[in-house]
Each structure stands twice: as C-alpha cells, then as structure tokens.
PDB file of N, CA and C in Angstrom:
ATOM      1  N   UNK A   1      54.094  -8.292  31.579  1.00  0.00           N
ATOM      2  CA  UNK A   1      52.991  -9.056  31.017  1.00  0.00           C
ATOM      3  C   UNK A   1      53.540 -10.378  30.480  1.00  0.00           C
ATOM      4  N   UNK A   2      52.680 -11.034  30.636  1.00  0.00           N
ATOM      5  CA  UNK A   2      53.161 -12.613  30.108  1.00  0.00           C
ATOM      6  C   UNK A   2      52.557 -13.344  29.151  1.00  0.00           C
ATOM      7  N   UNK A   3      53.449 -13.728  28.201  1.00  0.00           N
ATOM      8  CA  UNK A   3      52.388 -14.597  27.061  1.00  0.00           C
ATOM      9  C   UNK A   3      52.118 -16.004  27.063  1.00  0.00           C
ATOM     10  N   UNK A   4      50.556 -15.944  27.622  1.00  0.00           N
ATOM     11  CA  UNK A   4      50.502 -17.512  27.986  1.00  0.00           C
ATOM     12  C   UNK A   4      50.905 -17.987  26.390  1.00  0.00           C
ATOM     13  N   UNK A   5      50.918 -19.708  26.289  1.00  0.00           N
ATOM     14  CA  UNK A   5      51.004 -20.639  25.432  1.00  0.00           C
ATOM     15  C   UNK A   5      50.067 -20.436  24.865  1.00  0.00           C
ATOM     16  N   UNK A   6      50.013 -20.659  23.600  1.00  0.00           N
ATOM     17  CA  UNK A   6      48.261 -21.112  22.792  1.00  0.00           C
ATOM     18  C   UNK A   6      48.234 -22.542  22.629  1.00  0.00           C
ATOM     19  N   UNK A   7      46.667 -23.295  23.090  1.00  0.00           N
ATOM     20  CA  UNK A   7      46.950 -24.056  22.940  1.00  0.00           C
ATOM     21  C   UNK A   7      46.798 -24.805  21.641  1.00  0.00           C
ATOM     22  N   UNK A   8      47.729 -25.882  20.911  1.00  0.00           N
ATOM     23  CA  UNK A   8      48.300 -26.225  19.730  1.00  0.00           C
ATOM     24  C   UNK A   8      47.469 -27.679  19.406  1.00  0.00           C
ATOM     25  N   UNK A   9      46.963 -28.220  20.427  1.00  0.00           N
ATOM     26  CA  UNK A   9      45.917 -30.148  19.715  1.00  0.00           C
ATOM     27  C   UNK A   9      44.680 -29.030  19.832  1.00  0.00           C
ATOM     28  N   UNK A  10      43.406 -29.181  18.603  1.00  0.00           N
ATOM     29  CA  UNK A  10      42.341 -29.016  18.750  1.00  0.00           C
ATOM     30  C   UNK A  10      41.536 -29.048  20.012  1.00  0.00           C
ATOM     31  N   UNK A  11      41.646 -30.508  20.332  1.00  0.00           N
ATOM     32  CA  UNK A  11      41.303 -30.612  21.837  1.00  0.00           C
ATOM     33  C   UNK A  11      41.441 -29.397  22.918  1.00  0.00           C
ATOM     34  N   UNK A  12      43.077 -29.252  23.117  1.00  0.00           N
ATOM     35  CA  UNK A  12      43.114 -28.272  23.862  1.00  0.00           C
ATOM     36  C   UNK A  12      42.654 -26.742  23.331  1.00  0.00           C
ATOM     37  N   UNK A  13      42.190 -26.275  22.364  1.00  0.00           N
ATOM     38  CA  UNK A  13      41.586 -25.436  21.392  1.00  0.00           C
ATOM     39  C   UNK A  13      40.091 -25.619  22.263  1.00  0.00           C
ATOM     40  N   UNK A  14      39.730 -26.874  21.975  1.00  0.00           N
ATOM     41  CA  UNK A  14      38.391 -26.487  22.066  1.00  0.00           C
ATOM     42  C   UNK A  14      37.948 -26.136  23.781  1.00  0.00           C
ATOM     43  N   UNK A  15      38.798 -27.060  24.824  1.00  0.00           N
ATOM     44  CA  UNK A  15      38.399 -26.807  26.114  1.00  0.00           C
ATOM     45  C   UNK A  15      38.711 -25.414  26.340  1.00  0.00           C
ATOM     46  N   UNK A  16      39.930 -24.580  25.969  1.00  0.00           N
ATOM     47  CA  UNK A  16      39.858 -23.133  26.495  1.00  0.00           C
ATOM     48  C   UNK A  16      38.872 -22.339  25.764  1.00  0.00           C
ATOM     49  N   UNK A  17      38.518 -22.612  24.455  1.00  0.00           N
ATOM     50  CA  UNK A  17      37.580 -21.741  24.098  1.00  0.00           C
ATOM     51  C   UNK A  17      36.005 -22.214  25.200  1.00  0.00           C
ATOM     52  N   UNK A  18      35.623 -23.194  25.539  1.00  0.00           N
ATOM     53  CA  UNK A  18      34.190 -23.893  25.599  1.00  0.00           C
ATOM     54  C   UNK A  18      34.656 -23.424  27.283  1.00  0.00           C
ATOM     55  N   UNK A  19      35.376 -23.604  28.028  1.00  0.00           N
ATOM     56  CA  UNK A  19      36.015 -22.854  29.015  1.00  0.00           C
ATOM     57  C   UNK A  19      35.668 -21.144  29.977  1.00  0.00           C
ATOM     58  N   UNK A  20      36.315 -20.667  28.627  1.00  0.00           N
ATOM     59  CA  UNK A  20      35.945 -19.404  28.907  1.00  0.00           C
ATOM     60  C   UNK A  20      34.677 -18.813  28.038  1.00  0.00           C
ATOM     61  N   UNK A  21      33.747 -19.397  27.825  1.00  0.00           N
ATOM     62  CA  UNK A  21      32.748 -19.193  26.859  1.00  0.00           C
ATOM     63  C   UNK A  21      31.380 -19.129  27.899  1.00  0.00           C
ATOM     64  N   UNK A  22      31.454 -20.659  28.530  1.00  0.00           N
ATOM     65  CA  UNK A  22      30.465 -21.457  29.291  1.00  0.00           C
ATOM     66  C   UNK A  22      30.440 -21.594  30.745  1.00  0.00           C
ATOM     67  N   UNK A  23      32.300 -21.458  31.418  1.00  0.00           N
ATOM     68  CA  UNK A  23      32.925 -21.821  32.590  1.00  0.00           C
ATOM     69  C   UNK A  23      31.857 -22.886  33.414  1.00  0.00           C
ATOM     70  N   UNK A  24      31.981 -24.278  32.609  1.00  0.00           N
ATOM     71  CA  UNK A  24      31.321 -25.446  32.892  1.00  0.00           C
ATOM     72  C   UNK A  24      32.149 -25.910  34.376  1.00  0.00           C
ATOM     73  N   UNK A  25      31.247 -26.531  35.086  1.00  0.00           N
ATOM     74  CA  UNK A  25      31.561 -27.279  35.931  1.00  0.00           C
ATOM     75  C   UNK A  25      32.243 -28.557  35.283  1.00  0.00           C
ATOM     76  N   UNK A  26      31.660 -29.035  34.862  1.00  0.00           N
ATOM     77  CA  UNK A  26      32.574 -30.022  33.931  1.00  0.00           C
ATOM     78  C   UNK A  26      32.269 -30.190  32.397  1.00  0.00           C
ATOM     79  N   UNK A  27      33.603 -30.441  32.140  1.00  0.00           N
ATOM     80  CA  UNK A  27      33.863 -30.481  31.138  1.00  0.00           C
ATOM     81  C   UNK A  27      34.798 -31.827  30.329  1.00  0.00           C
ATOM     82  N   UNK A  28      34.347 -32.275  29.074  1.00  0.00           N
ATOM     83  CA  UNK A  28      34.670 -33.394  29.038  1.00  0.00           C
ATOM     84  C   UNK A  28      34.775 -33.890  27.545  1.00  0.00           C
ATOM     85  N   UNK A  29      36.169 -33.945  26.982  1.00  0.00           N
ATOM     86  CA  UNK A  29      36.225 -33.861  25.735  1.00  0.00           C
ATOM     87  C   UNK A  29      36.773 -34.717  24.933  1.00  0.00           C
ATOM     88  N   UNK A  30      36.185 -35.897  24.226  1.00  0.00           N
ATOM     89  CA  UNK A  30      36.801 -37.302  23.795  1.00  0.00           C
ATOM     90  C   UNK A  30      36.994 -36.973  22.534  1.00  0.00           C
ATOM     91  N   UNK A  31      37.952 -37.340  22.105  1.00  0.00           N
ATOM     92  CA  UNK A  31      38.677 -37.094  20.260  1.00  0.00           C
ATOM     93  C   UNK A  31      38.469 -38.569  19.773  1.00  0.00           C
ATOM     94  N   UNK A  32      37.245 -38.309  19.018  1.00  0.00           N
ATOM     95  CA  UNK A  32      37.253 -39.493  18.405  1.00  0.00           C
ATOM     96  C   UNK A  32      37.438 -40.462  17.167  1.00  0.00           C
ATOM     97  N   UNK A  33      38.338 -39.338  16.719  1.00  0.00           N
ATOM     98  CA  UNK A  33      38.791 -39.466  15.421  1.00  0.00           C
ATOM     99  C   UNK A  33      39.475 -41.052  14.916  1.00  0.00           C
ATOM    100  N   UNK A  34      40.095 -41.617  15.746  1.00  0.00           N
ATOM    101  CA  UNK A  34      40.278 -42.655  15.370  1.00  0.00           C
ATOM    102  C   UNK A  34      39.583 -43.880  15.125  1.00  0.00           C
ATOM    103  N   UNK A  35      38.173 -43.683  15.875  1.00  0.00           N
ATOM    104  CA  UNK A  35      37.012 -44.754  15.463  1.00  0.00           C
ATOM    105  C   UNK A  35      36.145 -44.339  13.786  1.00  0.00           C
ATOM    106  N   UNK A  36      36.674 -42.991  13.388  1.00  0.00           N
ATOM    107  CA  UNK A  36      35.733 -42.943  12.150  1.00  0.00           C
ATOM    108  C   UNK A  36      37.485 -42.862  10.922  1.00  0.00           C
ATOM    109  N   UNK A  37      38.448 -43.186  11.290  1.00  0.00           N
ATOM    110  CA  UNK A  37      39.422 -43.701  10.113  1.00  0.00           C
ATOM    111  C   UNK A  37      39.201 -44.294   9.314  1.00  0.00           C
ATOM    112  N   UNK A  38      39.760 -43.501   7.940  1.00  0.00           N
ATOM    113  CA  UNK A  38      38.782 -43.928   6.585  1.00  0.00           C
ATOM    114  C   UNK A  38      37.458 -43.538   5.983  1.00  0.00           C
ATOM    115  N   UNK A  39      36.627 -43.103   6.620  1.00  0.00           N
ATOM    116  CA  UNK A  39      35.665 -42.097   6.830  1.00  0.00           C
ATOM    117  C   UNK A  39      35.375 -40.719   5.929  1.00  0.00           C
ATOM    118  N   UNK A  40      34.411 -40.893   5.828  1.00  0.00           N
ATOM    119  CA  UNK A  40      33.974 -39.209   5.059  1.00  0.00           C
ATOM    120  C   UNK A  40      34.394 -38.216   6.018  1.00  0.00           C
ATOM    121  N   UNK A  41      35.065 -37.145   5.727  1.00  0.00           N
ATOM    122  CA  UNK A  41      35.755 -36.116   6.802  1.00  0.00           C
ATOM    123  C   UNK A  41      36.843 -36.553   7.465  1.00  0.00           C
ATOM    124  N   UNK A  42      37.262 -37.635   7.688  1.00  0.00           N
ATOM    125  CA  UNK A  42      38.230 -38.121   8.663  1.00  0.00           C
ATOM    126  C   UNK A  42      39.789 -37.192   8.009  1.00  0.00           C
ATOM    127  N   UNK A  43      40.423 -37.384   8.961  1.00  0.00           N
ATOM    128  CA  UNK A  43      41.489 -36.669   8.497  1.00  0.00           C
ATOM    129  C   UNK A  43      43.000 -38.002   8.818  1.00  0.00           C
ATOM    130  N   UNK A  44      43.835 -37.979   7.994  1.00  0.00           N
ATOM    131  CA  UNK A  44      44.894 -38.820   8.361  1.00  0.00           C
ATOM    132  C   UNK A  44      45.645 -38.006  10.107  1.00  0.00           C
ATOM    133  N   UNK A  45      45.262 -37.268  10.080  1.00  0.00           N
ATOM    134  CA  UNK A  45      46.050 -37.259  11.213  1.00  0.00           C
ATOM    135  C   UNK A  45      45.079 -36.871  12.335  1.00  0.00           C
ATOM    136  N   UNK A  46      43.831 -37.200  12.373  1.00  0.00           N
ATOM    137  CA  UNK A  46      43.144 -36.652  13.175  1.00  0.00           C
ATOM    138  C   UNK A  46      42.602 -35.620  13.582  1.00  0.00           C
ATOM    139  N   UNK A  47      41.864 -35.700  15.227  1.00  0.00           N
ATOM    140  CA  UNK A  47      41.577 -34.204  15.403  1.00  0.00           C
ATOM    141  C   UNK A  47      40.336 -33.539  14.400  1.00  0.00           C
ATOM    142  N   UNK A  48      39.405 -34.458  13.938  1.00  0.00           N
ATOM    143  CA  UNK A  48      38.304 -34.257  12.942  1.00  0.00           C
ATOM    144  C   UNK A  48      37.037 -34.636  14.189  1.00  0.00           C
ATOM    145  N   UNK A  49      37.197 -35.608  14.575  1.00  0.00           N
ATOM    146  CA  UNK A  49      35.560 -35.984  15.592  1.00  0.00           C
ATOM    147  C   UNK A  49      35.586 -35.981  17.245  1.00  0.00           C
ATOM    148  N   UNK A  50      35.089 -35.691  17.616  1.00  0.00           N
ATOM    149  CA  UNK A  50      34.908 -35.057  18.984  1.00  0.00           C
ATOM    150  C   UNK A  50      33.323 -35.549  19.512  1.00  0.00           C
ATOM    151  N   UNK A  51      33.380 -35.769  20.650  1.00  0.00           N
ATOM    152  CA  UNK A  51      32.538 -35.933  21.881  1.00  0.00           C
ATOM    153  C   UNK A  51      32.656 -34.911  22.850  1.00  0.00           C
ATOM    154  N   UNK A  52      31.972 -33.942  23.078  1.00  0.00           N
ATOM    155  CA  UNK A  52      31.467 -33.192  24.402  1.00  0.00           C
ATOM    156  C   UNK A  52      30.901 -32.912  25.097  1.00  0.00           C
ATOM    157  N   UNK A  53      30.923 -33.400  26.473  1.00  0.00           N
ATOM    158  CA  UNK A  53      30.104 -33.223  27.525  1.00  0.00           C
ATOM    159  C   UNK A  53      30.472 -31.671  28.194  1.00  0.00           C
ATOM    160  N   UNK A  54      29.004 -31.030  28.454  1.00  0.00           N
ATOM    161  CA  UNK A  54      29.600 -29.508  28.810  1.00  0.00           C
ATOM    162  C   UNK A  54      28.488 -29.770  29.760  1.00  0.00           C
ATOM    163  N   UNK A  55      28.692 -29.724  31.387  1.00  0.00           N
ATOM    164  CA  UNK A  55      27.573 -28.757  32.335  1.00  0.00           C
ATOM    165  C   UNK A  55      28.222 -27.379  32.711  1.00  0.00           C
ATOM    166  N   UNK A  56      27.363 -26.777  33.022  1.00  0.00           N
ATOM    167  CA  UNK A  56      27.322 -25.383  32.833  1.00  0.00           C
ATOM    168  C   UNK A  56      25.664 -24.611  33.441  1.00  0.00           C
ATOM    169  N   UNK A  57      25.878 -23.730  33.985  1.00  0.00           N
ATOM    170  CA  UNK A  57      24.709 -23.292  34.687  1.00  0.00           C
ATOM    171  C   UNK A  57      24.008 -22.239  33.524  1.00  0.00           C
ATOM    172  N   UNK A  58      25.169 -21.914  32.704  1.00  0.00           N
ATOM    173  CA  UNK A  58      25.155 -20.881  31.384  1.00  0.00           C
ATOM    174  C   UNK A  58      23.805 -21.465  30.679  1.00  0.00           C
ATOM    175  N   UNK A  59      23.280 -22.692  31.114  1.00  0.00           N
ATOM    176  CA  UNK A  59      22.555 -23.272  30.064  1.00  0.00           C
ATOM    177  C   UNK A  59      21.540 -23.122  30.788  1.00  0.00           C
ATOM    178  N   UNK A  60      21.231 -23.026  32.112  1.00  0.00           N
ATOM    179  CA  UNK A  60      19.578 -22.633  32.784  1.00  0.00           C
ATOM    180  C   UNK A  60      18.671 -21.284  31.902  1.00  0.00           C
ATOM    181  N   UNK A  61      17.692 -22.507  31.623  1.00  0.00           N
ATOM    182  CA  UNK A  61      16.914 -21.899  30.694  1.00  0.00           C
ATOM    183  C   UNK A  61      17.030 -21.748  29.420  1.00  0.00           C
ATOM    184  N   UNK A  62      17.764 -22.242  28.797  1.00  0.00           N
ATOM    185  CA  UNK A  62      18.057 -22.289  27.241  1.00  0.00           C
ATOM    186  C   UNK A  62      17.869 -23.528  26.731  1.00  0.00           C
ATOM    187  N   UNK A  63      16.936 -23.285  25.474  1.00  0.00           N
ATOM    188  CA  UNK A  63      16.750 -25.060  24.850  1.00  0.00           C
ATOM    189  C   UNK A  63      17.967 -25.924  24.646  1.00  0.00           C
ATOM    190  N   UNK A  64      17.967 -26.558  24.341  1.00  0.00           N
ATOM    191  CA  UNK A  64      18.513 -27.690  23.898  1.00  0.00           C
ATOM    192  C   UNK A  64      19.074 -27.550  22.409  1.00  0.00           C
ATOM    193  N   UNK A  65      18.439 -27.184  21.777  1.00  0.00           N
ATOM    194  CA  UNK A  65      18.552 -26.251  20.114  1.00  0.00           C
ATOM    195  C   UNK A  65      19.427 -24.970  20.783  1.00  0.00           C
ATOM    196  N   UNK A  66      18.599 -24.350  21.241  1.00  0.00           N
ATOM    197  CA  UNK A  66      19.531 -23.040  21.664  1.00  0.00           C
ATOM    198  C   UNK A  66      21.462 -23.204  21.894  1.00  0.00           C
ATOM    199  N   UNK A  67      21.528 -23.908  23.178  1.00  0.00           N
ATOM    200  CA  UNK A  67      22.568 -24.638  23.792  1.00  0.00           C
ATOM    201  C   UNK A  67      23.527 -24.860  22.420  1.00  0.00           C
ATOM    202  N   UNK A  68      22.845 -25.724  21.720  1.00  0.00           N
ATOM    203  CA  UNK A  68      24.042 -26.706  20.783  1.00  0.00           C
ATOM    204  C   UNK A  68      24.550 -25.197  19.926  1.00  0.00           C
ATOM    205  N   UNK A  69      23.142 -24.595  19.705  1.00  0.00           N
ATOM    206  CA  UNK A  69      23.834 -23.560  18.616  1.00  0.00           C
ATOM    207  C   UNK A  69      24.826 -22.262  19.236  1.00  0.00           C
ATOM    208  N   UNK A  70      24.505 -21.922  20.264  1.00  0.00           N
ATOM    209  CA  UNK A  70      25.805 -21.396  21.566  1.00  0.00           C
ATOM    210  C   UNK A  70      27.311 -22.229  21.357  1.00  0.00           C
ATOM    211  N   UNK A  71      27.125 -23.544  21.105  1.00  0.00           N
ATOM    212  CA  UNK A  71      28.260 -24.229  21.434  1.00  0.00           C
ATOM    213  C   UNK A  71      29.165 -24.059  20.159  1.00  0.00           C
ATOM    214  N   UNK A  72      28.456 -24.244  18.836  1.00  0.00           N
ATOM    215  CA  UNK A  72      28.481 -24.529  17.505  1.00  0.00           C
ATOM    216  C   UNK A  72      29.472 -23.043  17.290  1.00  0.00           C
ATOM    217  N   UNK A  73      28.793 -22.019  17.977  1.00  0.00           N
ATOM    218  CA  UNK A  73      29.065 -20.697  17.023  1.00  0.00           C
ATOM    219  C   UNK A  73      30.109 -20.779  17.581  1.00  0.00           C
ATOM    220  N   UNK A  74      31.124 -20.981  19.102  1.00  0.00           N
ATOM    221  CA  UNK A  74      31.782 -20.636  19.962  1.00  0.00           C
ATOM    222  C   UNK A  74      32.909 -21.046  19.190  1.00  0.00           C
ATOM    223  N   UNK A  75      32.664 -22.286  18.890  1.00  0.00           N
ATOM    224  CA  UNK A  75      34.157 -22.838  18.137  1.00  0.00           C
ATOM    225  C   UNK A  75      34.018 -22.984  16.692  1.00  0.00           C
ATOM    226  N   UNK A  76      33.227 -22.033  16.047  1.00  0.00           N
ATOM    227  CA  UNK A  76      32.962 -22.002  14.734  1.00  0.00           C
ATOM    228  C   UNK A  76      34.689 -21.892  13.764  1.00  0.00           C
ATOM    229  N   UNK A  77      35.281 -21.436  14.474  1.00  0.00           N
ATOM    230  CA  UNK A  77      36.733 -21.376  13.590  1.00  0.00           C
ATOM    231  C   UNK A  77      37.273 -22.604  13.843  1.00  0.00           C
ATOM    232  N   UNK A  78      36.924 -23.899  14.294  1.00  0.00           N
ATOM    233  CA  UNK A  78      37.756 -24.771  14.427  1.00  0.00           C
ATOM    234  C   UNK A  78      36.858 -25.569  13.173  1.00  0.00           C
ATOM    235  N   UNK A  79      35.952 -25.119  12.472  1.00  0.00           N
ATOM    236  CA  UNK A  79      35.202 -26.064  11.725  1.00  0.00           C
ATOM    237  C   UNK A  79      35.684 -25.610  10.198  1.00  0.00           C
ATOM    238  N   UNK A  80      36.008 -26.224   9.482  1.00  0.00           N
ATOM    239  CA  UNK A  80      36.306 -26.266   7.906  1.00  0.00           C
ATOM    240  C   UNK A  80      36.638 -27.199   7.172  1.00  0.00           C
ATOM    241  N   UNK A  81      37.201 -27.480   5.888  1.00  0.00           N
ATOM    242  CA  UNK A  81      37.488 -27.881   5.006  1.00  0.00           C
ATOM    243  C   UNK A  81      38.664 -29.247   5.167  1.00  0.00           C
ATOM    244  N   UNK A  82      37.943 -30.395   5.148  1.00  0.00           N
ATOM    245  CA  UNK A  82      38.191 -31.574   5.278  1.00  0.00           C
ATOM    246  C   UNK A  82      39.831 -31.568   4.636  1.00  0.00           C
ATOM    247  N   UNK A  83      40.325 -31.063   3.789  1.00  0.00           N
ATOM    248  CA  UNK A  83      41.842 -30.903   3.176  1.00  0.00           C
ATOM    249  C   UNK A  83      42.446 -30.364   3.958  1.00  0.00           C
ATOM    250  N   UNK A  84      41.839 -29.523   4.873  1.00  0.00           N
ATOM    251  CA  UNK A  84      42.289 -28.346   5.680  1.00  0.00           C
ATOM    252  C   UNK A  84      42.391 -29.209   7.237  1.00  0.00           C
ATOM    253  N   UNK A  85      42.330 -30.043   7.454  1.00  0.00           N
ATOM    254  CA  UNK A  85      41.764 -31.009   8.655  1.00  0.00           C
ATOM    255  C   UNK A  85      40.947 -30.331   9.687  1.00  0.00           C
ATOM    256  N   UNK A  86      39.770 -29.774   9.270  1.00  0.00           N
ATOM    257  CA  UNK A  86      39.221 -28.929   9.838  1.00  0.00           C
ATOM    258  C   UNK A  86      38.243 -30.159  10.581  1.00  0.00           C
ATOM    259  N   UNK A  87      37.399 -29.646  11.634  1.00  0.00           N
ATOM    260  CA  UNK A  87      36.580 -30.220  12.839  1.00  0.00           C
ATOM    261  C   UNK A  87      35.457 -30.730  11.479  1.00  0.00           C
ATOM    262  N   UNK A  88      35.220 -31.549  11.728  1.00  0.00           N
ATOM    263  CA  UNK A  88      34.238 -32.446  10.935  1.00  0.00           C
ATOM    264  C   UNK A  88      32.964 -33.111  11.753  1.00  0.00           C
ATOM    265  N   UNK A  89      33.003 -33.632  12.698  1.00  0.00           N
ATOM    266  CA  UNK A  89      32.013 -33.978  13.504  1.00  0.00           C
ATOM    267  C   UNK A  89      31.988 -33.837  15.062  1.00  0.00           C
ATOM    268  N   UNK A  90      31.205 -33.210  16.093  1.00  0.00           N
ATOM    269  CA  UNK A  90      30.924 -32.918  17.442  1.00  0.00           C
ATOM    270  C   UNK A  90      30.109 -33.357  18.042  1.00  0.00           C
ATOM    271  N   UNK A  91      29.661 -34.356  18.571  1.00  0.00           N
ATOM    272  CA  UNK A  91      28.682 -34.724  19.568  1.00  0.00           C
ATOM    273  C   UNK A  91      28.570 -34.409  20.639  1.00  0.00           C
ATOM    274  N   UNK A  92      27.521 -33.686  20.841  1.00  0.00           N
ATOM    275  CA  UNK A  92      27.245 -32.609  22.377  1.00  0.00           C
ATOM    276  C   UNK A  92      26.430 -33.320  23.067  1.00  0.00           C
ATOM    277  N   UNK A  93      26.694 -33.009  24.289  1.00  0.00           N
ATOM    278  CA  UNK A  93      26.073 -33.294  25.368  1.00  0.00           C
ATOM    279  C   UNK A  93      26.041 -32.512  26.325  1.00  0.00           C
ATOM    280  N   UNK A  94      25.149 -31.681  26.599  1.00  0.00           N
ATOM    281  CA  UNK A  94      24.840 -30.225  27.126  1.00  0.00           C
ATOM    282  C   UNK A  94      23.797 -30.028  28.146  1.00  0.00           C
ATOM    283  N   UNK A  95      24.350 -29.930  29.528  1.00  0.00           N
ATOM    284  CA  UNK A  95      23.253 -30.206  30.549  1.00  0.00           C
ATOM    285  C   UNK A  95      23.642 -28.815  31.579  1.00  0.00           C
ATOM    286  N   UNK A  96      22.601 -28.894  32.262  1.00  0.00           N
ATOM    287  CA  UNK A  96      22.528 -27.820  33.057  1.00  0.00           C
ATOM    288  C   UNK A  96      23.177 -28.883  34.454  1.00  0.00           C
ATOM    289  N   UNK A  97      23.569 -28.151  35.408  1.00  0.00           N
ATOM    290  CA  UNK A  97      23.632 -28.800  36.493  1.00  0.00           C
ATOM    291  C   UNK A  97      22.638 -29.910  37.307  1.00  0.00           C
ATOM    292  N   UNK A  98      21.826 -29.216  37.437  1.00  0.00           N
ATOM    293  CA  UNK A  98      20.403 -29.910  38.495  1.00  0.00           C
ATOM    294  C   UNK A  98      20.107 -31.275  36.858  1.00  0.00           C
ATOM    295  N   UNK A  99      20.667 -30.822  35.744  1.00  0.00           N
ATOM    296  CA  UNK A  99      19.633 -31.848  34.658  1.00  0.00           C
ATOM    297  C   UNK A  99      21.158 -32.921  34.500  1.00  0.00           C
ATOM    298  N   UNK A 100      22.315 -32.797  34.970  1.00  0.00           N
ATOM    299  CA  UNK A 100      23.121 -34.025  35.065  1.00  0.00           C
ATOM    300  C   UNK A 100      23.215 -34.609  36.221  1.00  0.00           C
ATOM    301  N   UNK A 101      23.152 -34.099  37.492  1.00  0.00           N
ATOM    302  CA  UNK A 101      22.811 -34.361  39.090  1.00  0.00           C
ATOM    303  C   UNK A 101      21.241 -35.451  38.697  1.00  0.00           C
ATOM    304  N   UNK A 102      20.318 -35.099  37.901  1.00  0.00           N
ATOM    305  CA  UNK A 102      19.378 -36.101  37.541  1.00  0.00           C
ATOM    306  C   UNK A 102      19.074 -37.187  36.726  1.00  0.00           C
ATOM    307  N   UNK A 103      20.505 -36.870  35.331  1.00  0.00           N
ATOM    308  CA  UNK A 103      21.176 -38.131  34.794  1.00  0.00           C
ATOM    309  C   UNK A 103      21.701 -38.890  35.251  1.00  0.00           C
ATOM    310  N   UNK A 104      22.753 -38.604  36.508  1.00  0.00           N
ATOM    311  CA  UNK A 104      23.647 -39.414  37.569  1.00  0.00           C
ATOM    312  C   UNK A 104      22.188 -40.436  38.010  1.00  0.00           C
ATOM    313  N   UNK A 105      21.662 -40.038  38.538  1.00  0.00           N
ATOM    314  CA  UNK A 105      20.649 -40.930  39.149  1.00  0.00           C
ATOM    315  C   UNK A 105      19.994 -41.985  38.661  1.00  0.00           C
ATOM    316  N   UNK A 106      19.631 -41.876  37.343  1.00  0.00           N
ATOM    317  CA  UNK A 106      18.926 -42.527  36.565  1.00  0.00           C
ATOM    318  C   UNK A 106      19.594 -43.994  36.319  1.00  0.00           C
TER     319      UNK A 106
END
C-alpha cells in the first residue's frame, strides 16, 4: 500500500477535496489573497481568498443556493479563525455543464 502525499498549499487542499466531492469537468482555482492584503481576514501569508470555478454534472438540478451550500460544507474544515489563517473568503462559480457550454457563448 502506498501513502499518497497530502496535499500541503490550501489551494491544493481545496482542488482534491472539491475533486473528489464533485469530479468537475473543470475545475478552476485562483488564490486571491494578495489583492485583499491588509484587509479584514487577510492573512500575512496568505491562502485566506479564493475564486472557484467548479462545472460538474453533480449540479444538474440543484439550485444555485443548494450548489454553493454543497460546496461550503465540503471544505468546511478549511474555514476558521483569521489568527489561525483560516479560509476567509470564496467566490463560487458553479455551473452545470450544458449552463457553462451556454456561458461560453454569450
């Protein structure tokens, strides 16, 4: 038996969890911690704000409310206490296949 790596940047935290949670077609995860430096929540070393784009077929038929709160609970351990440099802010972007194939277009 073999012990994979865990992965150690948040980032990579959050794609294997959102990964094996959702198994998105794509997936797409911007750390944006360095545009809110200085900031309420920000952390000196980062790894506090995040952008995610998730398609996923997991989401046919589930609101939009639904979706985010699926996403929210999934990586609920990466969220805490600003001393703690815990996840502070996530911006989702959560589409079904056929509903980003119809964003592309637009």
């Amino acid at each position: 038996m073999t012990n994979a790596a865990k992965p150690t940047s948040r980032a990579d935290r959050i794609r294997s969890t959102l990964t094996q949670t959702f198994a998105p077609t794509i997936l797409d995860i911007q750390d944006d911690s360095a545009r809110h430096a200085g900031h309420a929540g920000a952390h000196p070393h980062g790894q506090t704000h995040y952008s995610v784009l998730i398609v996923s077929a997991a989401f046919d038929g589930v609101s939009r409310v639904a979706r985010s709160r699926a996403v929210h609970s999934a990586l609920q351990s990466e969220f805490g206490e600003k001393e703690d440099g815990g996840l502070h802010a996530l911006a989702l972007t959560l589409r079904t296949p056929a509903e980003h194939e119809a964003a592309a277009r637009r």
